[in-house]
Protein backbone atom coordinates (compact mmCIF):
# COMPACT_ATOMS: atom_id res chain seq x y z
CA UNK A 1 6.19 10.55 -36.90
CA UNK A 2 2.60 9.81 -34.98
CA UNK A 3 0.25 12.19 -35.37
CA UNK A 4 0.12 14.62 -32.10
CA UNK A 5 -2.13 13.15 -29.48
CA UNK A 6 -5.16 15.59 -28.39
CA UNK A 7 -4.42 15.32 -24.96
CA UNK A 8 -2.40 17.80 -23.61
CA UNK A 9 -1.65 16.23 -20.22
CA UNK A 10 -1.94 12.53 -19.14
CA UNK A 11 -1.64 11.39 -15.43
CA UNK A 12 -0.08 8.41 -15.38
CA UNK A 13 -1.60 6.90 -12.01
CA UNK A 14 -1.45 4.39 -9.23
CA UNK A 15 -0.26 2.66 -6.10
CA UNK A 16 2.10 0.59 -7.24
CA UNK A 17 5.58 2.22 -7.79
CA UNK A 18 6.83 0.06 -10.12
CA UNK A 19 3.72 -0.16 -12.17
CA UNK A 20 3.35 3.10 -12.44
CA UNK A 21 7.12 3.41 -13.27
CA UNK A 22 6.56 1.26 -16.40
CA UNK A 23 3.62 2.75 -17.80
CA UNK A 24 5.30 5.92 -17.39
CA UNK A 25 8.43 4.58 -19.31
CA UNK A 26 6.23 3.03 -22.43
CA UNK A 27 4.24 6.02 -22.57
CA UNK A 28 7.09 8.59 -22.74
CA UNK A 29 8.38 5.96 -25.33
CA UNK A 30 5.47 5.94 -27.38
CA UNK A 31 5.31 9.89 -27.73
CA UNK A 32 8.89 10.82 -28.50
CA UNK A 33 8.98 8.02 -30.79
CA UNK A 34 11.39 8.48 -32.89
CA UNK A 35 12.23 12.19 -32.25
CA UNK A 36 15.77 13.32 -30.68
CA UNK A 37 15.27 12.44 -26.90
CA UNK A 38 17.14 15.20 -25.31
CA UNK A 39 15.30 17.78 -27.21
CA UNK A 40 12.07 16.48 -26.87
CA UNK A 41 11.90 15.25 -22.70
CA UNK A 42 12.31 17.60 -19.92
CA UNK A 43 11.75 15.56 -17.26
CA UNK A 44 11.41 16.70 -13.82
CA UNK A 45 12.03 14.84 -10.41
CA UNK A 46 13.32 15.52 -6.73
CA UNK A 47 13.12 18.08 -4.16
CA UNK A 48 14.30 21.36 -6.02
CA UNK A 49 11.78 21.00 -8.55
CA UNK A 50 9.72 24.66 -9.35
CA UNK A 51 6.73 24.01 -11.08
CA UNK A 52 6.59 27.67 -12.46
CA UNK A 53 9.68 26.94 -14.48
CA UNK A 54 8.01 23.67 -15.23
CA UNK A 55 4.86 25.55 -16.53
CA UNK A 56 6.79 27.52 -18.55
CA UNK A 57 8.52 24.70 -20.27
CA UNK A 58 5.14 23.41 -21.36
CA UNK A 59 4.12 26.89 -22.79
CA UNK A 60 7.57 27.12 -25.12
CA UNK A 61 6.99 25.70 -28.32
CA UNK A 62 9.10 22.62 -29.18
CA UNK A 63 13.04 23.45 -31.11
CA UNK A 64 13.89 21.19 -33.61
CA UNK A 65 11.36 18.46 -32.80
CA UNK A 66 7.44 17.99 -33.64
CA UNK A 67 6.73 17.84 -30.11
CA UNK A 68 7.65 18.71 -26.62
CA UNK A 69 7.06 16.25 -23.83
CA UNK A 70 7.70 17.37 -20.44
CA UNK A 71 7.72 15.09 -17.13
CA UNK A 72 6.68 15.98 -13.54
CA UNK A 73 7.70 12.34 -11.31
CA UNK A 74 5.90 12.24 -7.81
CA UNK A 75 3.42 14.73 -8.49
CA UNK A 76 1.49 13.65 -5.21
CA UNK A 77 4.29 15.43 -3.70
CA UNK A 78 2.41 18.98 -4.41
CA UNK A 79 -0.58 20.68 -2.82
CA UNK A 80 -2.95 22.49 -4.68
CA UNK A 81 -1.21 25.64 -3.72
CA UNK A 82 2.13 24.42 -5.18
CA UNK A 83 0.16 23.76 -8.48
CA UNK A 84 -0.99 26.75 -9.28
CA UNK A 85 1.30 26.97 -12.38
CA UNK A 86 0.58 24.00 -14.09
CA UNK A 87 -3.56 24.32 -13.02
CA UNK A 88 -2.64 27.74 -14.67
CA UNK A 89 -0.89 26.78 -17.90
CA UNK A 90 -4.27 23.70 -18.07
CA UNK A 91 -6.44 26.37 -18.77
CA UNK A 92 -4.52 26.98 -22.02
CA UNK A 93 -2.50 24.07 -23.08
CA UNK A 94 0.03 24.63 -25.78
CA UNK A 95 -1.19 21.78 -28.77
CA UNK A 96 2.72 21.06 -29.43
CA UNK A 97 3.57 20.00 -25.65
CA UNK A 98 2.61 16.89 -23.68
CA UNK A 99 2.47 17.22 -19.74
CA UNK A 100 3.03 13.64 -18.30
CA UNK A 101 2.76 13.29 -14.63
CA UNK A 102 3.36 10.26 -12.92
CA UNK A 103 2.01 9.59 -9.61
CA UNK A 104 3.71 9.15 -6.29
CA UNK A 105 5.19 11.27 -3.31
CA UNK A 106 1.33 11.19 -1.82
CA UNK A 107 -2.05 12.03 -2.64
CA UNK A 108 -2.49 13.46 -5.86
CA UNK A 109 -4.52 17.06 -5.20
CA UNK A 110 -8.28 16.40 -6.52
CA UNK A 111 -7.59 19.98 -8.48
CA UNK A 112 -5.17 18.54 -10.34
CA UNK A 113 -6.98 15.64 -10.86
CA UNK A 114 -10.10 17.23 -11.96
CA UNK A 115 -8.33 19.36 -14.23
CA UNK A 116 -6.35 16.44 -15.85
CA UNK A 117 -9.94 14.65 -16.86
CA UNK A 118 -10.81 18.25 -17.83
CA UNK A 119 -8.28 18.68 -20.43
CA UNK A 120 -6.41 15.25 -20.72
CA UNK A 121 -6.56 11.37 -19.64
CA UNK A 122 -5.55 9.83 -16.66
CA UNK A 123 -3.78 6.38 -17.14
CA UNK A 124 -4.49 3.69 -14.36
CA UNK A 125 -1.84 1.29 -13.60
CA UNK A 126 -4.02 -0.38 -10.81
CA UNK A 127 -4.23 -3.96 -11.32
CA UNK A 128 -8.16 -5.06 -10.13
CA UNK A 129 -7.79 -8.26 -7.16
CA UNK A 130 -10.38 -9.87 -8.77
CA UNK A 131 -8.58 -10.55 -12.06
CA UNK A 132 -4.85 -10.30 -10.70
CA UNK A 133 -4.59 -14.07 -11.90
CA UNK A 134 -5.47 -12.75 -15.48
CA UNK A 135 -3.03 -10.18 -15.65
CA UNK A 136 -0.11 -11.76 -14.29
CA UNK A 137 -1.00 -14.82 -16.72
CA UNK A 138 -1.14 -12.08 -20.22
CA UNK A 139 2.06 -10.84 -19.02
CA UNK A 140 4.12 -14.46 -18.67
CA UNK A 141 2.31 -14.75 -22.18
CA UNK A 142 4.45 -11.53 -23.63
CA UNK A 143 7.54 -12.74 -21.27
CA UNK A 144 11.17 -12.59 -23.15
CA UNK A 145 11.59 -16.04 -20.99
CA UNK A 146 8.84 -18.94 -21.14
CA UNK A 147 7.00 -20.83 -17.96
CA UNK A 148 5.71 -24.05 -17.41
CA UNK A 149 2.03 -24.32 -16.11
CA UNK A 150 3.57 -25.25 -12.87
CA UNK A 151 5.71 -22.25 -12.65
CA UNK A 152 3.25 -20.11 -13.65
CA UNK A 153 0.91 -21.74 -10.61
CA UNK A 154 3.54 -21.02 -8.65
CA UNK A 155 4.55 -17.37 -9.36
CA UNK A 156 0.52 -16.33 -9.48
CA UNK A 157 0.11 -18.20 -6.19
CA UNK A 158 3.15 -16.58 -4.93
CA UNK A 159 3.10 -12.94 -5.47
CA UNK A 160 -0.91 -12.92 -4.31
CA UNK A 161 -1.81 -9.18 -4.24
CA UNK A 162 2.12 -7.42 -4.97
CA UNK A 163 1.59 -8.75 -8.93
CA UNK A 164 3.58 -5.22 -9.69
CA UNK A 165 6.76 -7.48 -8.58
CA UNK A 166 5.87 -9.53 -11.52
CA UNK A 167 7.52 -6.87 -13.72
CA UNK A 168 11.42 -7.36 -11.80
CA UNK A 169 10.52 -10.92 -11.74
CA UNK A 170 10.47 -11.10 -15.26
CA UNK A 171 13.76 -9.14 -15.81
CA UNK A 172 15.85 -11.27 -13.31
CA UNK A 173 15.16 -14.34 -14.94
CA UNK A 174 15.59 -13.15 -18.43
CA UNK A 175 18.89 -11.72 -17.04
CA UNK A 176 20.01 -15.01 -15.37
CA UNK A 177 18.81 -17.46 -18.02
CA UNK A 178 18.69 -15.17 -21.09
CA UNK A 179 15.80 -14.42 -23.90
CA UNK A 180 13.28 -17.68 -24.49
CA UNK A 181 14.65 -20.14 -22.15
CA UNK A 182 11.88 -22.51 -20.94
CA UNK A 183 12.01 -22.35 -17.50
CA UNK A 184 10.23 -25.31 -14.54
CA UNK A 185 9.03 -24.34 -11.34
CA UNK A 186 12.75 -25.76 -10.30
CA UNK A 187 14.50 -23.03 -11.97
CA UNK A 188 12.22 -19.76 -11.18
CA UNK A 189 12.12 -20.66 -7.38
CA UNK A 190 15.30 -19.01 -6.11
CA UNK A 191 14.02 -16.16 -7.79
CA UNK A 192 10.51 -15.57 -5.98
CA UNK A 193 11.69 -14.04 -3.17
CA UNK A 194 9.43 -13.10 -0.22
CA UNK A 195 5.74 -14.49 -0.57
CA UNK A 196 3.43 -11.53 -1.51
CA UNK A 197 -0.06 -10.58 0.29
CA UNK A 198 -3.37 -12.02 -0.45
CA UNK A 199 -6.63 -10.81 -0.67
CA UNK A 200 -8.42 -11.19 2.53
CA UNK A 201 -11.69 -13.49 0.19
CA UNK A 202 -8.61 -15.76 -0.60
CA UNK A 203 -8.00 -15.75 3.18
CA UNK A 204 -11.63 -16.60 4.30
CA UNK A 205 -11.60 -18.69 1.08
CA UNK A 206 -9.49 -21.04 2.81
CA UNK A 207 -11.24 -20.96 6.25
CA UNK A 208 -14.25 -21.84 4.14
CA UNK A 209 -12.40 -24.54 2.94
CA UNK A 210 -11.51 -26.30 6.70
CA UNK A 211 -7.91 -25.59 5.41
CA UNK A 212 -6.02 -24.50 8.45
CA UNK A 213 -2.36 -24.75 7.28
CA UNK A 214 -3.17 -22.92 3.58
CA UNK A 215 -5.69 -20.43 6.45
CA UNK A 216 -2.58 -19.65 8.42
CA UNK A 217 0.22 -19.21 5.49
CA UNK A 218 -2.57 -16.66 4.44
CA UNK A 219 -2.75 -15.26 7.39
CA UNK A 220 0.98 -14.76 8.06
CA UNK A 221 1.14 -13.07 4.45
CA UNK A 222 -1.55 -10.82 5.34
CA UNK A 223 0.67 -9.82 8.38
CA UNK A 224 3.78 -9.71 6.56
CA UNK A 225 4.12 -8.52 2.92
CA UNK A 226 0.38 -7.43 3.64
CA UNK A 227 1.72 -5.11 6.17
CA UNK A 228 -1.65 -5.34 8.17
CA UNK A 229 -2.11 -4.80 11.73
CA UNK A 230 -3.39 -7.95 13.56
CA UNK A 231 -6.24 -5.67 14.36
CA UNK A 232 -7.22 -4.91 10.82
CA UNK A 233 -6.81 -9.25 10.38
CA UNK A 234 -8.71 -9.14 13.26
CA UNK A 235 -11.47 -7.58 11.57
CA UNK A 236 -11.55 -9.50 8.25
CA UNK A 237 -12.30 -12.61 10.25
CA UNK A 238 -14.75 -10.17 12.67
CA UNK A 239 -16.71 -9.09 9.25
CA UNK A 240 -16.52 -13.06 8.11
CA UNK A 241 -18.33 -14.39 10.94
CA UNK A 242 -21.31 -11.36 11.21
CA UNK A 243 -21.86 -11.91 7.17
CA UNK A 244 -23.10 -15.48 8.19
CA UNK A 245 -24.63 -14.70 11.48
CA UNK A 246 -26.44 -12.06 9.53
CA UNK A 247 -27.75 -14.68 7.08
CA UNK A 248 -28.55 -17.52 9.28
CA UNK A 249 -32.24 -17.27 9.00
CA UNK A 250 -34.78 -19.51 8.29
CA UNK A 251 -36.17 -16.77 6.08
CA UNK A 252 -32.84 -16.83 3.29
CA UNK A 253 -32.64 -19.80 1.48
CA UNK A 254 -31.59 -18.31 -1.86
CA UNK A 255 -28.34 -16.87 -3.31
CA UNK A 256 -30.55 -13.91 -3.39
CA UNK A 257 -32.07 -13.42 -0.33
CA UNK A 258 -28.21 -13.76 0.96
CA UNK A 259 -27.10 -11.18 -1.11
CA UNK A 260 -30.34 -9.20 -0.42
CA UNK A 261 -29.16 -9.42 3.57
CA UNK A 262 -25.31 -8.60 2.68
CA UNK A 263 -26.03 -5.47 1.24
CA UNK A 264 -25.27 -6.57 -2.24
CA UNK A 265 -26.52 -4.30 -4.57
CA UNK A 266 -28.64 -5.12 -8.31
CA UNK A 267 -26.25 -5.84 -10.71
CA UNK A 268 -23.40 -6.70 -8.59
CA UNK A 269 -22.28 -10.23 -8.30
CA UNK A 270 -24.40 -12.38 -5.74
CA UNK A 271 -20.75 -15.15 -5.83
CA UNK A 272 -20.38 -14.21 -2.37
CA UNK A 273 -23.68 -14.69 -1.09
CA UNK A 274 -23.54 -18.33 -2.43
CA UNK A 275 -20.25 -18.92 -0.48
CA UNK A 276 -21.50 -17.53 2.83
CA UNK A 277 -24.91 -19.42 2.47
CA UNK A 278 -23.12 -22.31 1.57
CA UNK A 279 -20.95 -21.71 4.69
CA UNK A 280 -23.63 -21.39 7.09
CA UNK A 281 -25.47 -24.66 5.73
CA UNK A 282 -22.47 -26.58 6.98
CA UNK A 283 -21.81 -24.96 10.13
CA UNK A 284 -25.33 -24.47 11.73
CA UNK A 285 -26.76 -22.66 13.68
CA UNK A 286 -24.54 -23.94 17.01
CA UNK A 287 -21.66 -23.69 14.73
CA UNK A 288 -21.93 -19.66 14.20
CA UNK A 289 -22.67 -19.47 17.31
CA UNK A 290 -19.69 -21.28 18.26
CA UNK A 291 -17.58 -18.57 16.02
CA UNK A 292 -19.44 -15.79 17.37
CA UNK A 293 -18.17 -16.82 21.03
CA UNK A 294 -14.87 -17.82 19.50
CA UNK A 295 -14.97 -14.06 17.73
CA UNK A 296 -15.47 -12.15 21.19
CA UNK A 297 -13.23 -13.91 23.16
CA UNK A 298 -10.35 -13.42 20.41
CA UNK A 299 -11.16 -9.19 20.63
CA UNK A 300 -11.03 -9.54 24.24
CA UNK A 301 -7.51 -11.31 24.30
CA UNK A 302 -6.36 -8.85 21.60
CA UNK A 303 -7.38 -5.84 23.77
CA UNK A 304 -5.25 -7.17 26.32
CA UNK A 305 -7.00 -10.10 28.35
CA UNK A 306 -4.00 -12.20 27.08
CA UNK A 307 -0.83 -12.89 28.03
CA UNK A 308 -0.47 -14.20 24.18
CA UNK A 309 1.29 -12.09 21.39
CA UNK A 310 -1.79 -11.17 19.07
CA UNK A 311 -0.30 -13.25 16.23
CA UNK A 312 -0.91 -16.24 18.05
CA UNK A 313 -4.50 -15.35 19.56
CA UNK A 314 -5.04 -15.04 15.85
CA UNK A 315 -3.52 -18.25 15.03
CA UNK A 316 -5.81 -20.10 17.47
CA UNK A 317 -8.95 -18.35 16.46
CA UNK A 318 -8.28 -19.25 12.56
CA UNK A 319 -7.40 -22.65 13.52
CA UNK A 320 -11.04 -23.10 15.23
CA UNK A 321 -12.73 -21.46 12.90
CA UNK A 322 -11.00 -24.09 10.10
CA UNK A 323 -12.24 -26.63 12.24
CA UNK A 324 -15.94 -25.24 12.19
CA UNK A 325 -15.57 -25.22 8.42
CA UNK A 326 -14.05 -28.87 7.96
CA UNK A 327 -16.19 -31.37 6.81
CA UNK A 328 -17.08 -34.67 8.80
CA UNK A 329 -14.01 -37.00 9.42
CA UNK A 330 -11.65 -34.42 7.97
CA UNK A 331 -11.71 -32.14 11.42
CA UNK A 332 -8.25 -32.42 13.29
CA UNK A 333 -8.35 -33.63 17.15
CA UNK A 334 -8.86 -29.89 19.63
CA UNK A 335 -5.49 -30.23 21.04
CA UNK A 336 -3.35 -31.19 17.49
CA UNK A 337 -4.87 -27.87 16.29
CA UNK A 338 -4.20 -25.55 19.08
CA UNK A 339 -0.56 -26.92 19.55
CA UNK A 340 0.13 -26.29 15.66
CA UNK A 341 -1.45 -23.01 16.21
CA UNK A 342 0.31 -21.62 19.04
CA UNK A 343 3.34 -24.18 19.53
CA UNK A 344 1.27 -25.78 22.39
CA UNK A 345 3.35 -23.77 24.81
CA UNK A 346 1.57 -20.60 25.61
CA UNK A 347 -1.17 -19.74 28.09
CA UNK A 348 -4.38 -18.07 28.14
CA UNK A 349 -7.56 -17.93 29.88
CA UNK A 350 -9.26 -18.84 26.36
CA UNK A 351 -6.58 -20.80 24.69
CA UNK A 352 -7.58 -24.76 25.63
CA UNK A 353 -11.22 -24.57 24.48
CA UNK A 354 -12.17 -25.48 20.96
């Protein structure tokens, strides 16, 4: 039997239900260890649940067993008020009981929070954008089934931002092809399901890039697993267009006088300012100006100037913005890119210009 832990309560926490659902599962694991599970977890879940009679489960010493671990599920489901027990009983833990919550249901109440870092340790489950490629990549590594590089490519590139689907992912295909078979992009495919989100960098990544079909895929998966309005799209591309107006001086021509004009803080990473410096090298001056116009005339069309559905106003200002970005001899004719963007059958005021 592990030695009791010294924390007395341990938030399991995040945004990502199933996540969040795991961690909760290998932690509850880990402390009952070995122990008789139905006399060491009281676990608590639903509507009905009354967190006095939960509080006093935590203050009765443990029958039979080293240690008592008791479970509150969708503890964001509570307001302070409702807490009052278990912010009671924090004040003094018993040593023999563990208090897991798990997040979900809502906001967890900062009270509850505070007093969790107070007397315990809150677990993240969040999964940082920035090294989602990592994480998904470590956990193919532990897998019960084995990928390809070219599977692997493809379920990183796939699930984007929603890497918590990973974890089903990886269940289904050990359950359809069984424990360590070596498995091709071929086989995981009808397995992927719907195409995740993105991050909105990898988005303007690809407008950087002059790359409007990848731009637009992005773009869709923003809308639709993203669950974005076209408004808040809208303003990623509205926010990608000031950063270089704001920078398109004579005066910044370093990485740091970019970053110094972003807002970048010291000692955070000045990668950004490179790309938009880089980005408003090749389009000039005329060129941001150019996406400034093409900017204003898209908000206009998406207040209602527009007879067009706001997906494809989008579609047509991502297009011409691609076409800013691609390079010399690789930029698509005006009209091929406006009838790929919006079918070439709708009308607007703005929608022939490039």
């Amino acid at each position: 039997m592990p030695e009791i832990p010294a924390h007395p309560v341990i938030l399991v926490d995040g945004d990502d239900p199933t996540l969040v659902a795991e961690a909760a599962r290998h932690l509850i694991d880990d402390l009952v260890h070995d122990m008789d599970r139905a006399l060491a977890v009281e676990d608590y879940s639903g509507d009905e649940v009354d967190l006095a009679v939960v509080a006093d489960g935590c203050a009765t010493p443990p029958f039979l067993v080293d240690r008592r671990v008791v479970v509150v599920r969708e503890i964001g489901r509570y307001g302070s008020e409702d807490l009052g027990p278990l912010l009671k009983y924090l004040e003094e833990p018993l040593p023999t009981t563990v208090l897991v919550l798990v997040a979900g249901g809502g906001q967890i109440s900062s009270k509850l929070t505070a007093a969790v870092k107070s007397h315990g340790h809150v677990l993240p489950t969040k999964v940082d954008t920035r090294h989602a490629g990592d994480w998904v990549r470590n956990r193919l590594r532990q897998a019960p089934v084995h990928l390809d590089a070219d599977a692997e490519a493809q379920v990183r590139d796939h699930l984007g931002e929603d890497v918590g689907r990973l974890v089903s992912l990886i269940e289904l295909l050990a359950a359809a092809y069984g424990e360590g078979a070596q498995l091709g992009a071929a086989e995981i495919e009808p397995y992927l399901g719907e195409a995740g989100s993105v991050t909105p960098w990898s988005f303007t990544d690809a407008i950087d890039s002059g790359n409007t079909e990848t731009a637009l895929v992005m773009m869709r998966r923003l809308l639709g697993a993203g669950d974005r309005h076209p408004l808040e799209v809208f303003a990623i591309l509205r926010g990608y267009v000031q950063t270089r107006l704001r920078i398109d001086s004579p005066s910044i021509r370093t990485e740091q006088q970019a970053a110094e004009a972003m807002g970048i803080g010291a000692g955070r990473s000045t990668y950004p300012a490179k790309k938009a410096l880089a980005a408003v090298q090749r389009w000039g001056s005329a060129g941001i100006a150019t996406a400034v116009t093409l900017v204003a005339d898209a908000e206009v069309d998406l207040k209602g100037a527009s007879a067009w559905p706001p997906e494809a106003v989008l579609e047509v200002l991502v297009a011409r913005l691609c076409r800013l970005s691609a390079r010399p001899g690789n930029r698509p004719a005006a009209r091929s890119v406006t009838a790929s963007a919006a079918g070439g059958s709708r009308g607007s005021s703005r929608g022939s210009g490039g």
